[in-house]
PDB file of N, CA and C in Angstrom:
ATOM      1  N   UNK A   1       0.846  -1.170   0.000  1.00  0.00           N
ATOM      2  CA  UNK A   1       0.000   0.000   0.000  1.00  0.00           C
ATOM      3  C   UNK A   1       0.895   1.238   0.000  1.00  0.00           C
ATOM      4  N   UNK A   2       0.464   2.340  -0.920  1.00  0.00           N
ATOM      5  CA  UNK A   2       1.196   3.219  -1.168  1.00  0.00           C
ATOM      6  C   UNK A   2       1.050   4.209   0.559  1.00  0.00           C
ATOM      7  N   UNK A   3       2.752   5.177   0.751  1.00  0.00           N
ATOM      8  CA  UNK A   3       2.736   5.581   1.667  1.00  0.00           C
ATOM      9  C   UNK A   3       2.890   7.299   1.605  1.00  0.00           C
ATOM     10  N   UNK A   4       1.978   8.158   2.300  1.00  0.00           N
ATOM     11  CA  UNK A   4       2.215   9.510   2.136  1.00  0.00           C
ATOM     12  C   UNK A   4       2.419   9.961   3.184  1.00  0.00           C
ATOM     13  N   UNK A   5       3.609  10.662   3.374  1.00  0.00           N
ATOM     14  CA  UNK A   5       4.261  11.140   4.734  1.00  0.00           C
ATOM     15  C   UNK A   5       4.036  12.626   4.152  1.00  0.00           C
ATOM     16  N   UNK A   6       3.345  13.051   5.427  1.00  0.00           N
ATOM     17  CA  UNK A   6       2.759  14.336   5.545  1.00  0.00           C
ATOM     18  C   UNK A   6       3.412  15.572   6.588  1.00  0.00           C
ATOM     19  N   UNK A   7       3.617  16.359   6.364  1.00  0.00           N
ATOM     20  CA  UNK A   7       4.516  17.191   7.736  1.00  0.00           C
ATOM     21  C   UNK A   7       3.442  18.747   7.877  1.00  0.00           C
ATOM     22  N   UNK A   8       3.643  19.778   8.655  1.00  0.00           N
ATOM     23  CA  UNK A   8       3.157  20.834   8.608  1.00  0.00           C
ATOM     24  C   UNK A   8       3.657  21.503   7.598  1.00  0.00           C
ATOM     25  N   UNK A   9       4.998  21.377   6.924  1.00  0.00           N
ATOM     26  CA  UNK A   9       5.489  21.850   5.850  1.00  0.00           C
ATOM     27  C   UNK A   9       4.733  21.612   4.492  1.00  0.00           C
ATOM     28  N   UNK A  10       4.139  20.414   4.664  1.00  0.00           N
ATOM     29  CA  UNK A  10       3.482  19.908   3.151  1.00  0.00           C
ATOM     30  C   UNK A  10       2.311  19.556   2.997  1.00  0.00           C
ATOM     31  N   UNK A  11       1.585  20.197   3.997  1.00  0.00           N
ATOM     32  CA  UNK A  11       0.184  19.707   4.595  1.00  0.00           C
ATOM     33  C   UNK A  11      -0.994  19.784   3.156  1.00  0.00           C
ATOM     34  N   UNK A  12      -1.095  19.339   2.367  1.00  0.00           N
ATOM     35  CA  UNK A  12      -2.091  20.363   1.120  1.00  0.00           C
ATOM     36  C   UNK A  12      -3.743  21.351   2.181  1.00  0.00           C
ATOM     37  N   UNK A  13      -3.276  22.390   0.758  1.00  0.00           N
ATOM     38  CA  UNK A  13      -4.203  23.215   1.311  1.00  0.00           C
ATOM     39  C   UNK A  13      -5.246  23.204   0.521  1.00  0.00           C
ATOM     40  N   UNK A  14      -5.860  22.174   0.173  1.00  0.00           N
ATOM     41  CA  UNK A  14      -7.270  22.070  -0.453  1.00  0.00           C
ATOM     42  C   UNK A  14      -7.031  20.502  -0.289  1.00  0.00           C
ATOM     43  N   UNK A  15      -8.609  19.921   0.034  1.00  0.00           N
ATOM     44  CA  UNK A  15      -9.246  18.515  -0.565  1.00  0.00           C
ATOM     45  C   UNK A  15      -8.572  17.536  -1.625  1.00  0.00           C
ATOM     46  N   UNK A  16      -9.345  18.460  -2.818  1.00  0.00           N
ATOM     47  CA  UNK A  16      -8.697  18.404  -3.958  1.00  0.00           C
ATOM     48  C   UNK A  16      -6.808  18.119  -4.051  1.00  0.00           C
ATOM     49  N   UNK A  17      -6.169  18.743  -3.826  1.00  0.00           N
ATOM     50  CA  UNK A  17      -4.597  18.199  -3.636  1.00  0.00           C
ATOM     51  C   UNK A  17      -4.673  17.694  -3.076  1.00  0.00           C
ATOM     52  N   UNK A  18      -4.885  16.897  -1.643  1.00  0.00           N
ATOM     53  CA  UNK A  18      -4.546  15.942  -0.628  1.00  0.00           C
ATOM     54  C   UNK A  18      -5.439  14.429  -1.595  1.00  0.00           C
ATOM     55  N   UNK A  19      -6.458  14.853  -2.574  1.00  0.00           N
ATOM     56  CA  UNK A  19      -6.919  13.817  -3.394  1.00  0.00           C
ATOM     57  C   UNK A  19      -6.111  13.473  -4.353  1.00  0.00           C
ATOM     58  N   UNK A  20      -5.290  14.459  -5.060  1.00  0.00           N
ATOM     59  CA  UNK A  20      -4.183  14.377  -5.960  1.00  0.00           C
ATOM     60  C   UNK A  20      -3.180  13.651  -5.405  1.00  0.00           C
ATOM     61  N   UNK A  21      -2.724  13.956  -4.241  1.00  0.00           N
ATOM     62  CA  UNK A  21      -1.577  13.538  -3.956  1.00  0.00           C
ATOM     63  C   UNK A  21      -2.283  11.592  -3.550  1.00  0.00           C
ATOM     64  N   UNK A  22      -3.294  11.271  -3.236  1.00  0.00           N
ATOM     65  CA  UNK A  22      -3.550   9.916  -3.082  1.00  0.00           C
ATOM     66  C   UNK A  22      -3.073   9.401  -4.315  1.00  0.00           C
ATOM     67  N   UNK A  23      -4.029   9.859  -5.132  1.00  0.00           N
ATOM     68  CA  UNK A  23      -4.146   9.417  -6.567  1.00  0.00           C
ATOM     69  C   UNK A  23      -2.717   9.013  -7.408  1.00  0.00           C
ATOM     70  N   UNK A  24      -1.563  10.134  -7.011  1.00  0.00           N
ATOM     71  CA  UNK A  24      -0.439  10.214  -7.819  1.00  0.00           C
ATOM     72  C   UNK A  24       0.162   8.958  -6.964  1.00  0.00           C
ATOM     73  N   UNK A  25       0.192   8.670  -5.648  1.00  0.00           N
ATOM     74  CA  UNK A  25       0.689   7.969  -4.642  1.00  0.00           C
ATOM     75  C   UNK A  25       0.119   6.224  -5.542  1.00  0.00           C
ATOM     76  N   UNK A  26      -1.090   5.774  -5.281  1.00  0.00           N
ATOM     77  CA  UNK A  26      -1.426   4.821  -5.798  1.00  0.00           C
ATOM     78  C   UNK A  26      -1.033   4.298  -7.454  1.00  0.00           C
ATOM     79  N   UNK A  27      -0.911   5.557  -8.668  1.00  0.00           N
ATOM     80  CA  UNK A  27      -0.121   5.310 -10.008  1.00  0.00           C
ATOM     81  C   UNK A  27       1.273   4.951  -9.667  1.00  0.00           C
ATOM     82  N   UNK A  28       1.929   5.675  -8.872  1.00  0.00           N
ATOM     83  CA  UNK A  28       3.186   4.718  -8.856  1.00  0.00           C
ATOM     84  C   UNK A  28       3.837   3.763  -8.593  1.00  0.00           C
ATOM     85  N   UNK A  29       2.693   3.015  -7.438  1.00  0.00           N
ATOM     86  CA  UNK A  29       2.777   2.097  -7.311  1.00  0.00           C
ATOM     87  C   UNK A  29       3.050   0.882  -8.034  1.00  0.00           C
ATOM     88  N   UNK A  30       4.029  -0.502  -8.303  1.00  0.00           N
ATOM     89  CA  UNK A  30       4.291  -1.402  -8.802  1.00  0.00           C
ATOM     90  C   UNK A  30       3.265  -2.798  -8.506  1.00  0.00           C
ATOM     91  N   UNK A  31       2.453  -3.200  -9.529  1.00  0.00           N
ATOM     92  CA  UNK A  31       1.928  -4.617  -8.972  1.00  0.00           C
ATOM     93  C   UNK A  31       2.598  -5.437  -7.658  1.00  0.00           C
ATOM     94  N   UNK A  32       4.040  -5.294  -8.488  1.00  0.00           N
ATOM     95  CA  UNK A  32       4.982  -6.741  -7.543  1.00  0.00           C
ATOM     96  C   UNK A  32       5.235  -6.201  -6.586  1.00  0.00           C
ATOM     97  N   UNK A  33       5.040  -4.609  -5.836  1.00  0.00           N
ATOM     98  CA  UNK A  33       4.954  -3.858  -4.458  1.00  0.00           C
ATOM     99  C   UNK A  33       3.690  -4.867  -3.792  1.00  0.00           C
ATOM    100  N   UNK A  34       2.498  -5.308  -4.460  1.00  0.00           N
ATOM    101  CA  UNK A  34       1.311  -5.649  -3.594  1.00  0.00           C
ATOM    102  C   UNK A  34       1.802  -6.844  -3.562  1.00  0.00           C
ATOM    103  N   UNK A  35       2.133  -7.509  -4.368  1.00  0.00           N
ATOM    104  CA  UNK A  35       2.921  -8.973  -4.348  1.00  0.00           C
ATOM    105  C   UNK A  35       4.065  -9.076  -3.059  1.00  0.00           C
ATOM    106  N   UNK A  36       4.790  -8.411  -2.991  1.00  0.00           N
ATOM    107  CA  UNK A  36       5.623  -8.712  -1.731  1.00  0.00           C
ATOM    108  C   UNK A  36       4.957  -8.207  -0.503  1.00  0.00           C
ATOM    109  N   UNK A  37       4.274  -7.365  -0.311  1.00  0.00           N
ATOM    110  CA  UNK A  37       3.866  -7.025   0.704  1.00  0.00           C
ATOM    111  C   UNK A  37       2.816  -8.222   0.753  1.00  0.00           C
ATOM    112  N   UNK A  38       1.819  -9.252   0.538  1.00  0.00           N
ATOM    113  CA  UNK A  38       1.553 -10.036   0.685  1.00  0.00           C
ATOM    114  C   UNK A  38       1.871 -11.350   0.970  1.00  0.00           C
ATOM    115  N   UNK A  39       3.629 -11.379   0.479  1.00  0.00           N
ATOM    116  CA  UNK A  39       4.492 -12.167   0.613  1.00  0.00           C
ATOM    117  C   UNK A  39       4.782 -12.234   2.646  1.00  0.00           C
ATOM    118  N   UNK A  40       4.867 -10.783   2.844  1.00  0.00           N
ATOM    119  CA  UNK A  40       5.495 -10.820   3.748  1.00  0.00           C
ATOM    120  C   UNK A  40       4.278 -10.746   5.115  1.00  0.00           C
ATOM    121  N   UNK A  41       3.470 -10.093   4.526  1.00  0.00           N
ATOM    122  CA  UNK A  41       1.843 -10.503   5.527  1.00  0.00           C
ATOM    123  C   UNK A  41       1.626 -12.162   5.751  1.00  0.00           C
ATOM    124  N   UNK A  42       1.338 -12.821   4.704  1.00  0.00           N
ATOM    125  CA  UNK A  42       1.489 -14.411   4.791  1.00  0.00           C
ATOM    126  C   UNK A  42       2.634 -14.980   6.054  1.00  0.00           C
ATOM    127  N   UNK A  43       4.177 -14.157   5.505  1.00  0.00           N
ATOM    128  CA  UNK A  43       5.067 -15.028   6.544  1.00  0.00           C
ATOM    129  C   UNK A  43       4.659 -14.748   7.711  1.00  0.00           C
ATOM    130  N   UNK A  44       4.482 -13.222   8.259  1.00  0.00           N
ATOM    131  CA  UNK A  44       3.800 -13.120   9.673  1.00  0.00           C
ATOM    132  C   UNK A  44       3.058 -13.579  10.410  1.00  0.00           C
ATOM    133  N   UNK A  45       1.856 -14.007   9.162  1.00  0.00           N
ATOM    134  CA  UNK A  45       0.928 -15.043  10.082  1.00  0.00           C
ATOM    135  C   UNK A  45       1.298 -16.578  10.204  1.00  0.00           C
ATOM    136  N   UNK A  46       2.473 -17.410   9.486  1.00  0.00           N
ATOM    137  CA  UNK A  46       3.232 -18.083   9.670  1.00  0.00           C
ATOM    138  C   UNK A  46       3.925 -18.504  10.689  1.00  0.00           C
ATOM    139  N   UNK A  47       4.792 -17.298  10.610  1.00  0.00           N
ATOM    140  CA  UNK A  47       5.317 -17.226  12.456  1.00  0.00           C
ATOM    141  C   UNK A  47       4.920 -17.275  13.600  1.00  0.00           C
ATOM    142  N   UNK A  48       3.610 -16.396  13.243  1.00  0.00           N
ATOM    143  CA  UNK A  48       2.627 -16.194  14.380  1.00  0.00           C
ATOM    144  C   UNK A  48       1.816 -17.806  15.015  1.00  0.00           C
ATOM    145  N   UNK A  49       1.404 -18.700  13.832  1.00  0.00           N
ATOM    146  CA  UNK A  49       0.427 -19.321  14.570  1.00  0.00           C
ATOM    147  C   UNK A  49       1.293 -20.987  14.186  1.00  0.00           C
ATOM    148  N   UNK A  50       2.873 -20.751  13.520  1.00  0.00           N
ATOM    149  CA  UNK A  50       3.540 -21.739  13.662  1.00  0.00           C
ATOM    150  C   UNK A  50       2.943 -22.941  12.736  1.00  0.00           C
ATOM    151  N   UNK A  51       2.243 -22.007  11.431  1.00  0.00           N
ATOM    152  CA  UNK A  51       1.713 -23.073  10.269  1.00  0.00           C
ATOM    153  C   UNK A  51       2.211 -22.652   9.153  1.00  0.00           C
ATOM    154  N   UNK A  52       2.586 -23.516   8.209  1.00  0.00           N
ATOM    155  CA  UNK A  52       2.492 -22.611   6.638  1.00  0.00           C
ATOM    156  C   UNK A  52       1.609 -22.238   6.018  1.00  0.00           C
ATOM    157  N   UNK A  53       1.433 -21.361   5.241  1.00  0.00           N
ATOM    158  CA  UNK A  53       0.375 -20.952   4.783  1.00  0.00           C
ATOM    159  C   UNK A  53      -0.463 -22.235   3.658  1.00  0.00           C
ATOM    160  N   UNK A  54       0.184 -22.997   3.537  1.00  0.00           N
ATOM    161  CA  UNK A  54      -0.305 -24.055   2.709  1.00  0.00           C
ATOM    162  C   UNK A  54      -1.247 -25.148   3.372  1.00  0.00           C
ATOM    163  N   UNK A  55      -0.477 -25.636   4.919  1.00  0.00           N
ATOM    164  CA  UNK A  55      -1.203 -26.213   5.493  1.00  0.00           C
ATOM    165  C   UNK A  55      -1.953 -25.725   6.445  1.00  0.00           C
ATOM    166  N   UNK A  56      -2.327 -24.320   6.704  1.00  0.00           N
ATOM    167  CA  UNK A  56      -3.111 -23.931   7.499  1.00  0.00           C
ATOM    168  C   UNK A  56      -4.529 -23.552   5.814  1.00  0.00           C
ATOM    169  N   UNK A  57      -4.406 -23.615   5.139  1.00  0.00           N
ATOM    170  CA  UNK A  57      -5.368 -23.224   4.125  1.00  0.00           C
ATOM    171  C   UNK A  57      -5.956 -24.801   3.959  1.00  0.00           C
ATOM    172  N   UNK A  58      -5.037 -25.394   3.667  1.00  0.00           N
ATOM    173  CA  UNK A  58      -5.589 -27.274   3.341  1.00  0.00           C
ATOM    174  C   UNK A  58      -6.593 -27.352   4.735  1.00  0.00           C
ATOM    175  N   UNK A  59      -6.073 -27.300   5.768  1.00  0.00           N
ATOM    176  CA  UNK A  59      -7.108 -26.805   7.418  1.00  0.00           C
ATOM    177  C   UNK A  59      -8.065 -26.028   7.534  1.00  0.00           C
ATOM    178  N   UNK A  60      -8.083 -25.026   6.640  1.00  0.00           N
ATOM    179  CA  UNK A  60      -8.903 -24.342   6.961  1.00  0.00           C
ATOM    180  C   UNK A  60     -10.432 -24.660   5.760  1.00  0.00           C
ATOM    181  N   UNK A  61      -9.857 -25.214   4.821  1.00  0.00           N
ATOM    182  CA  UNK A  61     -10.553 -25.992   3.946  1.00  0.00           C
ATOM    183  C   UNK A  61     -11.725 -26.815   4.493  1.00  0.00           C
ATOM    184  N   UNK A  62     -11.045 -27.653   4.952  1.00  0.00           N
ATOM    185  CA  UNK A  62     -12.009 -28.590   6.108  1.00  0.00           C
ATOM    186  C   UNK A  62     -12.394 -28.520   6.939  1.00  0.00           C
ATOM    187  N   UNK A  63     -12.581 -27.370   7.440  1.00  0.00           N
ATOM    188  CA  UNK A  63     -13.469 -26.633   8.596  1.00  0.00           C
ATOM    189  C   UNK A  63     -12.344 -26.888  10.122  1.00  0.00           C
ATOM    190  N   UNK A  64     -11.139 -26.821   9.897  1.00  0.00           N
ATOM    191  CA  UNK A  64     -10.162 -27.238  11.339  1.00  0.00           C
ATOM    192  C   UNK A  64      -9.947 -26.252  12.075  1.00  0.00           C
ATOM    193  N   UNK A  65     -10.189 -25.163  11.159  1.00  0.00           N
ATOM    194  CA  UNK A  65      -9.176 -23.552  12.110  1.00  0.00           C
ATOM    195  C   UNK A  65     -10.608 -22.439  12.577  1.00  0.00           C
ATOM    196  N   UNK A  66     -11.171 -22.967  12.301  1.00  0.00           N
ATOM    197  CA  UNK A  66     -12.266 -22.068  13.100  1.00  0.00           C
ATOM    198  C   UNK A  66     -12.674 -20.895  12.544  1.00  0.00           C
ATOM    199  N   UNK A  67     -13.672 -19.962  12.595  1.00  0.00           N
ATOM    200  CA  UNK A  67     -14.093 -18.902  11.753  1.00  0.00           C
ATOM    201  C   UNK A  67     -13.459 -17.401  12.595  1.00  0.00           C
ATOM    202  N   UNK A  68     -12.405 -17.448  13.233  1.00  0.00           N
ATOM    203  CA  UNK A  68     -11.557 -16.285  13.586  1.00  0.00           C
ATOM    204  C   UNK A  68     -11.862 -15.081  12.705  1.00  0.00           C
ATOM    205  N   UNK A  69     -11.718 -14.168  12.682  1.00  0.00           N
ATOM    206  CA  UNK A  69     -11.589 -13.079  11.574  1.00  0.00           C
ATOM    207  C   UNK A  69     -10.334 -12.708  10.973  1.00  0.00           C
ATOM    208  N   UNK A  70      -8.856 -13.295  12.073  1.00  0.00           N
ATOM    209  CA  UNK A  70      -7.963 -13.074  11.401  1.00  0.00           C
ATOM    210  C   UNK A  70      -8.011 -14.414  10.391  1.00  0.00           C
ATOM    211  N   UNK A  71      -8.158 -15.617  11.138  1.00  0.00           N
ATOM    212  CA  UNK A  71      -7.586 -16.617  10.235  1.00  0.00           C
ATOM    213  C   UNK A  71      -8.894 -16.568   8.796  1.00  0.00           C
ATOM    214  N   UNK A  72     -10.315 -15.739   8.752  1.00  0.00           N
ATOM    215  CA  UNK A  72     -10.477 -16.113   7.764  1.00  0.00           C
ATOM    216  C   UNK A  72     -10.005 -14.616   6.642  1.00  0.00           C
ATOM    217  N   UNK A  73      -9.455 -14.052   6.888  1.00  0.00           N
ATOM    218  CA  UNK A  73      -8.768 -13.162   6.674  1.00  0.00           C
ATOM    219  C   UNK A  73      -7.388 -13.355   6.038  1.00  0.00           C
ATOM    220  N   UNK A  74      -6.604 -14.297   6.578  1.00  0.00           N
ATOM    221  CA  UNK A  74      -5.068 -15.443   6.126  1.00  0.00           C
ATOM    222  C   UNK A  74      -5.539 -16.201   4.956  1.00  0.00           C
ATOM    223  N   UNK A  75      -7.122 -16.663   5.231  1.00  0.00           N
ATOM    224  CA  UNK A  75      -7.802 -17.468   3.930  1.00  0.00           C
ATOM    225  C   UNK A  75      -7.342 -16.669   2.513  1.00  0.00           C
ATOM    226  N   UNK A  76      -7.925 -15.692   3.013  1.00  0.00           N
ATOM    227  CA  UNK A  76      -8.304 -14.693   1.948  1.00  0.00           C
ATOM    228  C   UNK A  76      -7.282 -14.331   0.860  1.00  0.00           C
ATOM    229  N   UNK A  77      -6.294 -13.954   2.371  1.00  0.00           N
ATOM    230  CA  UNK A  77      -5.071 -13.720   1.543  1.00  0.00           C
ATOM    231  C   UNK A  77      -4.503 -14.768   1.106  1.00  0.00           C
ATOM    232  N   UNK A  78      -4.250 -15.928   1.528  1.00  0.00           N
ATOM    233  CA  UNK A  78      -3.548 -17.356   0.454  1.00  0.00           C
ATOM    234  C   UNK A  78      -4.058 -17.182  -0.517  1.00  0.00           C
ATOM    235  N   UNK A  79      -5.502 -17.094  -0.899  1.00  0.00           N
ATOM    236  CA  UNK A  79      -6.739 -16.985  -2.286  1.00  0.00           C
ATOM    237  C   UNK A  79      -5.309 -16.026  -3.353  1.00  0.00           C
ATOM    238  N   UNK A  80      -5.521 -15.138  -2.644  1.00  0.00           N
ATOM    239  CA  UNK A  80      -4.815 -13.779  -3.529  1.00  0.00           C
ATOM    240  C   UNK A  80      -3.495 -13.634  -3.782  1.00  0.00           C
ATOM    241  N   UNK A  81      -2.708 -14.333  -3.115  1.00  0.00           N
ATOM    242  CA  UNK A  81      -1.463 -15.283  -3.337  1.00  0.00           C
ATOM    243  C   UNK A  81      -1.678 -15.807  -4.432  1.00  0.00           C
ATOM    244  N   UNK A  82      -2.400 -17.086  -4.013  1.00  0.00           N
ATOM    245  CA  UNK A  82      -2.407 -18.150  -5.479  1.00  0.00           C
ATOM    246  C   UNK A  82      -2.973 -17.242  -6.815  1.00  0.00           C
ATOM    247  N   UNK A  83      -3.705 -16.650  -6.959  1.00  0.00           N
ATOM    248  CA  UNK A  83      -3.998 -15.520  -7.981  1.00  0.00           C
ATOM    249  C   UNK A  83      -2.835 -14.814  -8.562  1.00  0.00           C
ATOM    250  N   UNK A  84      -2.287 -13.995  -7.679  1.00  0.00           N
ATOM    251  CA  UNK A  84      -1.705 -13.160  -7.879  1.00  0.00           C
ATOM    252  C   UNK A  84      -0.103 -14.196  -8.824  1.00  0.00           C
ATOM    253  N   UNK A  85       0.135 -15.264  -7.944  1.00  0.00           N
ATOM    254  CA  UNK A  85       1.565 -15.744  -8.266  1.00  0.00           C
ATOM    255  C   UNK A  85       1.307 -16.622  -9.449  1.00  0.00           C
ATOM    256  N   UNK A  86      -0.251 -17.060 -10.181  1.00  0.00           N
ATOM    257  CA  UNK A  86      -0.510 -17.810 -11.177  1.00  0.00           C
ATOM    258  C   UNK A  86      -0.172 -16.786 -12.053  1.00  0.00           C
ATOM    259  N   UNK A  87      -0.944 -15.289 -12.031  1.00  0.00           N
ATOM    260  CA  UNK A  87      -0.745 -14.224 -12.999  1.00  0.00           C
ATOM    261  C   UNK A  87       0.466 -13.568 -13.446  1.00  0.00           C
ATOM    262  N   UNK A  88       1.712 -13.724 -12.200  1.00  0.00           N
ATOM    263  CA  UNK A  88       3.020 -13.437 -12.510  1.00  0.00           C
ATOM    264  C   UNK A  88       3.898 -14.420 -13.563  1.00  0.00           C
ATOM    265  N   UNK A  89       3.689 -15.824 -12.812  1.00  0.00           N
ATOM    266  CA  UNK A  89       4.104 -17.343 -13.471  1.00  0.00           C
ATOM    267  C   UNK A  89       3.581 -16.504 -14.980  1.00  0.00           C
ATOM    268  N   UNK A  90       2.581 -16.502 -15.444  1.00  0.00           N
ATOM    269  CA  UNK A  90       2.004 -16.547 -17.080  1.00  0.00           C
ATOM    270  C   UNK A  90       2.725 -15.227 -17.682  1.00  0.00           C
ATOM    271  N   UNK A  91       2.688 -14.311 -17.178  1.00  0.00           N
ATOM    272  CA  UNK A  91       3.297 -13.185 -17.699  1.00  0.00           C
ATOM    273  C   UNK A  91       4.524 -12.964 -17.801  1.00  0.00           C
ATOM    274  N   UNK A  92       5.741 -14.167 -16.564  1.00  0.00           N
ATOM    275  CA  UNK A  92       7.275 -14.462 -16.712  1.00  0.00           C
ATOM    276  C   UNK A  92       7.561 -15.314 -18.209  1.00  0.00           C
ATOM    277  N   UNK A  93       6.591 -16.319 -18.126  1.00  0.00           N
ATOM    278  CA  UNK A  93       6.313 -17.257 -19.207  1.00  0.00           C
ATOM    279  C   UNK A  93       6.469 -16.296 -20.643  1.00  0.00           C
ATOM    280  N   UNK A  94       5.410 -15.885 -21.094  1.00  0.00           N
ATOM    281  CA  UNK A  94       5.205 -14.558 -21.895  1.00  0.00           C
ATOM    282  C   UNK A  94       6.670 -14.112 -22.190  1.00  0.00           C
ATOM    283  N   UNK A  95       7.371 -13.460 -21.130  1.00  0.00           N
ATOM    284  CA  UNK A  95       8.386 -12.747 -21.606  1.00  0.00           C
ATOM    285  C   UNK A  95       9.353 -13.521 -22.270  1.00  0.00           C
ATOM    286  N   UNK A  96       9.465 -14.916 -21.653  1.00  0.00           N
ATOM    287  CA  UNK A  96      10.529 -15.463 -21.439  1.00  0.00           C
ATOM    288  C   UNK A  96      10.352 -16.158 -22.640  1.00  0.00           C
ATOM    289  N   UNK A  97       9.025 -16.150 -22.995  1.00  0.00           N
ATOM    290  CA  UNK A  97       9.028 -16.693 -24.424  1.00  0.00           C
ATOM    291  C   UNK A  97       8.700 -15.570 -26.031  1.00  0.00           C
ATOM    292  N   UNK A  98       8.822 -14.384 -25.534  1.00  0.00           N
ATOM    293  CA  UNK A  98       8.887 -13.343 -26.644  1.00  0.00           C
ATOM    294  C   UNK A  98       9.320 -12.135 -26.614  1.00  0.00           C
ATOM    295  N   UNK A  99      10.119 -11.807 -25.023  1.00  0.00           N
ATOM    296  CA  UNK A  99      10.451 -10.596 -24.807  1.00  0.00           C
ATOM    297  C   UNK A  99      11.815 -10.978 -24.849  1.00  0.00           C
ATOM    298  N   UNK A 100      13.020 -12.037 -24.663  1.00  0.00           N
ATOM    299  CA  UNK A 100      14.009 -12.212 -24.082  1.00  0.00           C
ATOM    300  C   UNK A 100      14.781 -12.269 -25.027  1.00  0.00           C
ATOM    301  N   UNK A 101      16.032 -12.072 -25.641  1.00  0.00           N
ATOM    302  CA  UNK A 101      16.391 -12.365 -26.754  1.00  0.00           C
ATOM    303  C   UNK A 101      16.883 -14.039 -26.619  1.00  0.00           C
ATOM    304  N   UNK A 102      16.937 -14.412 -27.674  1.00  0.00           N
ATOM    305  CA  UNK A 102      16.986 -15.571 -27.965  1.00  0.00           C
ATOM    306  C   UNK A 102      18.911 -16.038 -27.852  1.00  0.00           C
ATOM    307  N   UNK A 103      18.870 -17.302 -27.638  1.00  0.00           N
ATOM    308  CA  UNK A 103      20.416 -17.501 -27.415  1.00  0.00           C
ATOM    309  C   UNK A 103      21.510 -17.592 -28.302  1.00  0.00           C
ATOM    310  N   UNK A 104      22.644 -17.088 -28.917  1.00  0.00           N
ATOM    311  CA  UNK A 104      23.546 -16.991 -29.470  1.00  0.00           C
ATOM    312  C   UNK A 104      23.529 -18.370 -30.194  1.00  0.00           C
TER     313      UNK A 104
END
């Protein structure tokens, strides 16, 4: 998630700019920025409850982990993981098969 550090020096003085400045904040953002930061949300809850995210999802599948709000929340995010890392896989693929130059 994009970050705007704000001071009394740079405070905007209209709506409108403090909407600009969201707006410009979120375009620069990189896909593979939401990709790692999901990377690294996943490991936390990893650490935290001492599962991988693979086998706490296979668990949570079968009704084992209970309807928590964080853990169905960890659901959510594995979902958007597997999404997200199928859509990278196809688009590495892609390059690797028409963007890359070809070998000597």
């Amino acid at each position: 998630m994009p970050t705007i550090r704000l001071s009394t020096e740079t405070w905007p003085e209209t709506a409108s700019e403090f909407r600009q400045r969201i707006q410009d904040a979120w375009r620069q953002r990189a896909p593979i920025d939401d990709f790692v930061e999901l990377v690294r949300d996943l490991a936390l809850l990893e650490q935290k409850h001492g599962l991988s995210s693979a086998e706490f999802y296979e668990r949570y599948q079968r009704g084992e982990m209970g309807d928590d709000m964080e853990l169905m929340r960890w659901a959510t995010k594995v979902e958007v993981y597997r999404e997200m890392k199928a859509d990278l896989d196809d688009t590495f693929a892609l390059l690797e098969r028409y963007a890359l130059p070809l070998p000597a």
